[in-house]
N, C-alpha and C. Protein backbone atom coordinates (compact mmCIF):
# COMPACT_ATOMS: atom_id res chain seq x y z
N UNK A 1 91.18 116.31 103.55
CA UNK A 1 90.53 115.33 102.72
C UNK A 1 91.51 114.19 102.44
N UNK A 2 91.00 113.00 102.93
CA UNK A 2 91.80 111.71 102.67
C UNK A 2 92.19 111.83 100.86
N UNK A 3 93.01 111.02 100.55
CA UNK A 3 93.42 111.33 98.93
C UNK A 3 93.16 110.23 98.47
N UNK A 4 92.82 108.81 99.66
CA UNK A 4 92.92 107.24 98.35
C UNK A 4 93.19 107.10 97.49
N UNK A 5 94.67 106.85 98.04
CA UNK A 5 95.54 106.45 97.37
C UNK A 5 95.46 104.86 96.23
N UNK A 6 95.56 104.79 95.18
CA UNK A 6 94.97 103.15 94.90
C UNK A 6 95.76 102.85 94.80
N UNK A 7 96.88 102.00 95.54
CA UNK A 7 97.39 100.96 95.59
C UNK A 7 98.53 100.71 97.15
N UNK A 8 98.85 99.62 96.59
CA UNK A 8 99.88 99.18 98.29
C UNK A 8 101.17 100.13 97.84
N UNK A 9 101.68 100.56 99.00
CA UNK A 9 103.20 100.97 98.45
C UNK A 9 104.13 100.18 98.75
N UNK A 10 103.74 99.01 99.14
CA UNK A 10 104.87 97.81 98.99
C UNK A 10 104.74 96.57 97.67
N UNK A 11 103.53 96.33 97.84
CA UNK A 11 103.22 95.19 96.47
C UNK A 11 102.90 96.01 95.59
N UNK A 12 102.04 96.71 95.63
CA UNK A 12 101.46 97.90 94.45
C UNK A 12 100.20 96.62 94.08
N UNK A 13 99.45 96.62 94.96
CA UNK A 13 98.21 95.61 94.65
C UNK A 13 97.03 96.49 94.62
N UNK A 14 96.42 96.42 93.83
CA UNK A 14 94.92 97.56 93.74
C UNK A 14 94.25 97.85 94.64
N UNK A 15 94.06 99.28 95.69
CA UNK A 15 93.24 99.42 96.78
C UNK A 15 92.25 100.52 96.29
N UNK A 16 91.18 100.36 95.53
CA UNK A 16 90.14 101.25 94.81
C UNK A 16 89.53 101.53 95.85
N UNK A 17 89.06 102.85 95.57
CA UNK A 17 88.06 103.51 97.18
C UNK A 17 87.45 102.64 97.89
N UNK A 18 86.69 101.83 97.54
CA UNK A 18 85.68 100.80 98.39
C UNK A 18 86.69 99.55 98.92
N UNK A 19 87.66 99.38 98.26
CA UNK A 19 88.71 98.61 99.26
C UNK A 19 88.78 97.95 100.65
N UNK A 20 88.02 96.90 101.49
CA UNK A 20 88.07 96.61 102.85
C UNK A 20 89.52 96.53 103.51
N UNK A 21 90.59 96.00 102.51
CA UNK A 21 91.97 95.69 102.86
C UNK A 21 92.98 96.70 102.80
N UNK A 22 92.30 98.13 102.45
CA UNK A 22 93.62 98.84 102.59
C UNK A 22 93.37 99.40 103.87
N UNK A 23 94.56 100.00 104.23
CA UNK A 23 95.12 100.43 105.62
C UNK A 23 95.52 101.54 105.40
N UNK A 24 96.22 102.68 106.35
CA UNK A 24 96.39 103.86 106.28
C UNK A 24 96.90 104.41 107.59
N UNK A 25 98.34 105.00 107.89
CA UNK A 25 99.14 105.41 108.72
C UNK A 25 98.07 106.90 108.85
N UNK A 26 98.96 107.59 109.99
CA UNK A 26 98.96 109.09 110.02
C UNK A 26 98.81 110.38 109.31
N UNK A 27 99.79 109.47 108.31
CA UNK A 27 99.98 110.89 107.11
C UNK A 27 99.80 110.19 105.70
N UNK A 28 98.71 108.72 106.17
CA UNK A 28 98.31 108.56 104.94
C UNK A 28 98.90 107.29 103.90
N UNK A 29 99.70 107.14 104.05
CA UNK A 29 100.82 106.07 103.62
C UNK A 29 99.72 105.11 103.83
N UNK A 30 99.61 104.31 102.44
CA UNK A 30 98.41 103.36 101.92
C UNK A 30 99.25 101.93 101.46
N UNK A 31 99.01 100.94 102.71
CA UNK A 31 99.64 99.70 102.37
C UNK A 31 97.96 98.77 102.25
N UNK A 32 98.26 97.33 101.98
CA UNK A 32 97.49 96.09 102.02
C UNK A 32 97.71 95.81 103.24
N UNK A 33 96.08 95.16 103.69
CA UNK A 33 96.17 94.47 104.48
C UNK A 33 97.32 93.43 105.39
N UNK A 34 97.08 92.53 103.90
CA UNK A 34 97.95 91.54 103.87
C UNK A 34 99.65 91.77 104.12
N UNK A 35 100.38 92.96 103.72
CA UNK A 35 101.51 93.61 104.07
C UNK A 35 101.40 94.11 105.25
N UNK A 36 100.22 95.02 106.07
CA UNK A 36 100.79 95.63 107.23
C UNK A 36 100.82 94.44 108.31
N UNK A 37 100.05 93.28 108.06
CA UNK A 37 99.94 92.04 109.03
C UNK A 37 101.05 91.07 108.81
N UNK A 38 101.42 90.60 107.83
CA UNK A 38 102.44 89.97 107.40
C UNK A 38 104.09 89.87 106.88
N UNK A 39 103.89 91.48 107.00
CA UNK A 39 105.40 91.91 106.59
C UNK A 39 106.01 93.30 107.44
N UNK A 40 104.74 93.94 107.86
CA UNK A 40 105.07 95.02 108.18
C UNK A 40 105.05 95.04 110.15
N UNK A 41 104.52 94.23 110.17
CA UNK A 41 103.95 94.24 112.13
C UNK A 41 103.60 95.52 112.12
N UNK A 42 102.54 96.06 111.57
CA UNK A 42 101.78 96.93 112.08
C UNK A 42 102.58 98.14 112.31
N UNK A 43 103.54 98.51 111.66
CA UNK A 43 104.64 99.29 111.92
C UNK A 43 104.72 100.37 110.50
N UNK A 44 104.28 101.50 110.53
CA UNK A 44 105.13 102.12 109.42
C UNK A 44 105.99 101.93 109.09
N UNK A 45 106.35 101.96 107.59
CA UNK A 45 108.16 102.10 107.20
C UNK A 45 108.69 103.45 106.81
N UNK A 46 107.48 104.32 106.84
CA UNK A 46 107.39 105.48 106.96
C UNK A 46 107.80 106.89 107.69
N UNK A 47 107.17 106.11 108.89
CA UNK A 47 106.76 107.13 109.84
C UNK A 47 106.69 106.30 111.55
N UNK A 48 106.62 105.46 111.04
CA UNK A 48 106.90 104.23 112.19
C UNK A 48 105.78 104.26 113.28
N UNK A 49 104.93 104.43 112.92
CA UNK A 49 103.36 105.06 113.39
C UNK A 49 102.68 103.05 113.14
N UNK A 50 101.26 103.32 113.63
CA UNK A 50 100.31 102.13 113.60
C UNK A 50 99.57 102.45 111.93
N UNK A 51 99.02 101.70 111.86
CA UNK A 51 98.03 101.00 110.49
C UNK A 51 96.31 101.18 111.12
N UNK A 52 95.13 101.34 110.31
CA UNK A 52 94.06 102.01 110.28
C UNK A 52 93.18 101.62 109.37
N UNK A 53 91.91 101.05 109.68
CA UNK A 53 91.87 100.53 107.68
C UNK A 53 91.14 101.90 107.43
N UNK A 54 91.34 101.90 106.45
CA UNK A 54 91.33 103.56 105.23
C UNK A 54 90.12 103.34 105.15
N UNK A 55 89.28 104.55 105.58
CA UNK A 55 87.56 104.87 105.78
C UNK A 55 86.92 104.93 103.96
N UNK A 56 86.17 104.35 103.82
CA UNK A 56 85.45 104.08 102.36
C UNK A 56 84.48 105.74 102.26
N UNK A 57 84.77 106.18 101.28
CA UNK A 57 84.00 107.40 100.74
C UNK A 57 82.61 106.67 100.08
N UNK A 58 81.45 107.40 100.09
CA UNK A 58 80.76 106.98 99.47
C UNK A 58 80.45 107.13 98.00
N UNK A 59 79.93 106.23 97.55
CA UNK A 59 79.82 106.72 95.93
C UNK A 59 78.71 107.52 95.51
N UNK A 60 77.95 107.58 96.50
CA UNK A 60 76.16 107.97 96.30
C UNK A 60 76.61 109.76 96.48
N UNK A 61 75.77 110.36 96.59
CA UNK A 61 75.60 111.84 97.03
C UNK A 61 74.00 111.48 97.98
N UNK A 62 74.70 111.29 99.27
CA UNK A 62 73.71 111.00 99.60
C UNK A 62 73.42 112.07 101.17
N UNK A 63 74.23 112.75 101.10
CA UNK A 63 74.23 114.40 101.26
C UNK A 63 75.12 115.10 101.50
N UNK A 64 75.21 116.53 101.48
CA UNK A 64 76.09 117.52 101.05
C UNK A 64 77.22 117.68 99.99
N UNK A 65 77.33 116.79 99.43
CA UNK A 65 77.94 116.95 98.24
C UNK A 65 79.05 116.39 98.29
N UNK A 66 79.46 115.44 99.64
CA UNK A 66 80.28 114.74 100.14
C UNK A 66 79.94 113.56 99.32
N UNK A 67 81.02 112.99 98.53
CA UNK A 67 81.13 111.95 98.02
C UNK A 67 82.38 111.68 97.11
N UNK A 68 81.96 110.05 96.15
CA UNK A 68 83.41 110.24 95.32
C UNK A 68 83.48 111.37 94.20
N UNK A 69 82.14 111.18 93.38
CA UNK A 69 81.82 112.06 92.74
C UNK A 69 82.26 113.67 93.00
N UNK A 70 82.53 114.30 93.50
CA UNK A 70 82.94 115.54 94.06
C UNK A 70 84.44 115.45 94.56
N UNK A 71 84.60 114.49 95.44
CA UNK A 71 86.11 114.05 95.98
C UNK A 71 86.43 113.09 95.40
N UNK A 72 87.09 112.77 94.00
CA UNK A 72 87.62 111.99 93.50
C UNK A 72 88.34 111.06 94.42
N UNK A 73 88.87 109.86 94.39
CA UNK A 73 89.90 108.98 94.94
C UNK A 73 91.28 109.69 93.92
N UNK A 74 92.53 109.31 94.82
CA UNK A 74 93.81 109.74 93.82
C UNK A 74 94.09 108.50 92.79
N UNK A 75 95.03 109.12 91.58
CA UNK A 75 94.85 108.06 90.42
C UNK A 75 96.69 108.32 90.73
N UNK A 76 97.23 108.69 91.91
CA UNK A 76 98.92 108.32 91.83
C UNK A 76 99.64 107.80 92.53
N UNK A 77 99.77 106.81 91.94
CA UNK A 77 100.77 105.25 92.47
C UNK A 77 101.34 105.82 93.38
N UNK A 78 102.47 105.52 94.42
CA UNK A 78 103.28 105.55 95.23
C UNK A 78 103.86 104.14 95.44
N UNK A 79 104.47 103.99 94.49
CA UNK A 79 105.25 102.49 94.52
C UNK A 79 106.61 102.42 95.47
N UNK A 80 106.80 102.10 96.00
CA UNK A 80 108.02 102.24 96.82
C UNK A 80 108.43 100.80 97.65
N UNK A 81 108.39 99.46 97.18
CA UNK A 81 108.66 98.42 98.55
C UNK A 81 109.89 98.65 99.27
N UNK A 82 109.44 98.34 100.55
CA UNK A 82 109.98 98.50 101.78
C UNK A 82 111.22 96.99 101.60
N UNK A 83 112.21 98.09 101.92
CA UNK A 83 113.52 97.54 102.34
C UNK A 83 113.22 96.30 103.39
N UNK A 84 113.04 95.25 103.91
CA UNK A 84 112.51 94.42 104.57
C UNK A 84 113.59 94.69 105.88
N UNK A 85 114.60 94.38 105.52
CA UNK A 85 116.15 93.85 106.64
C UNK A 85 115.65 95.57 107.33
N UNK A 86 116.05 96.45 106.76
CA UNK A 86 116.06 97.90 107.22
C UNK A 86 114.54 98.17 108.18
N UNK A 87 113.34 97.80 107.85
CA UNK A 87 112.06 97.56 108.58
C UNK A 87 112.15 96.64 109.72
N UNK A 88 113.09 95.76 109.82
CA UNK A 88 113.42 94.59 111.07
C UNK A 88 113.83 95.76 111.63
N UNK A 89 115.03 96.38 111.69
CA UNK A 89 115.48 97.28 112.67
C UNK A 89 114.37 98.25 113.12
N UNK A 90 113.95 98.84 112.22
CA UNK A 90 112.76 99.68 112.99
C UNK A 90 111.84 98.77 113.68
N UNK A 91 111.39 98.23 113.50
CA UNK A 91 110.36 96.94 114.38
C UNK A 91 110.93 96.78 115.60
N UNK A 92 111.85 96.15 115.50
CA UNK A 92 112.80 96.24 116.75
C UNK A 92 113.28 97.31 117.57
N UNK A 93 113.16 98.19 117.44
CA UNK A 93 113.60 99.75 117.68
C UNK A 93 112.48 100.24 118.91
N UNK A 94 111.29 99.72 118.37
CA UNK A 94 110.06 99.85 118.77
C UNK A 94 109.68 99.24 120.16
N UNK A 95 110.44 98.08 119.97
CA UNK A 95 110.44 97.24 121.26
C UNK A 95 109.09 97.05 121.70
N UNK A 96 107.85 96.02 120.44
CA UNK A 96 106.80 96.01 121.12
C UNK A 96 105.55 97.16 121.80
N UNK A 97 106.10 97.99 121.68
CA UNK A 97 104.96 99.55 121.88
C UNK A 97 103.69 99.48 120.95
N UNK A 98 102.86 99.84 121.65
CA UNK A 98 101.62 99.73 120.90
C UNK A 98 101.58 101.08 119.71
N UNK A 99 100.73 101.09 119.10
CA UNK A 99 100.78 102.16 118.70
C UNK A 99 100.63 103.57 119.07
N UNK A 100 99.71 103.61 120.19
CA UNK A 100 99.19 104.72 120.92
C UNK A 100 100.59 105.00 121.91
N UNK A 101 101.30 104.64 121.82
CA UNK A 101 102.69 104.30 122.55
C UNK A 101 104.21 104.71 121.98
N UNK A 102 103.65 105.24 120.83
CA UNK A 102 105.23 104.90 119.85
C UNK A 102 105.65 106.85 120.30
């Protein structure tokens, strides 16, 4: 079960379940849009994996009991901004590899 996470772990900008702009690595690591395109090149700082936009739960029960209502979204920050200079090297490390590639 995804955990939606609410917020960026670089800006710490609000990504509430219905969120179009958040993104989401491998193991989950919940950045902004605007960070994995603009700061991050699509690069974990994590896990050094690709970006995903984070699948929207529904709010309805609109069957099996699958919803937010039942699966809460998570209410715990993960604030952490990324070392920028230290993320150049991993970027670079990468040498251009796609994600399906890394």
């Amino acid at each position: 079960m995804l955990e939606l996470r609410p917020s960026c772990e670089h800006c710490n900008k609000a990504l509430p379940p219905e969120a179009l702009d958040a993104r989401i690595c491998t193991y989950e690591c919940t950045f902004c849009a605007d960070c994995v395109d603009a700061l991050l090149a699509n690069v974990c700082p994590n896990c050094g994996g690709g970006f995903v936009p984070r699948p929207i739960r529904p709010r309805r029960n609109w069957k099996g009991n699958n919803f937010l209502g039942a699966d809460p979204a998570s209410s715990t920050i993960k604030y952490r901004p990324v070392d920028l200079a230290e993320h150049a090297k991993l970027v670079a490390a990468q040498e251009g590899r796609a994600p399906n590639q890394r």
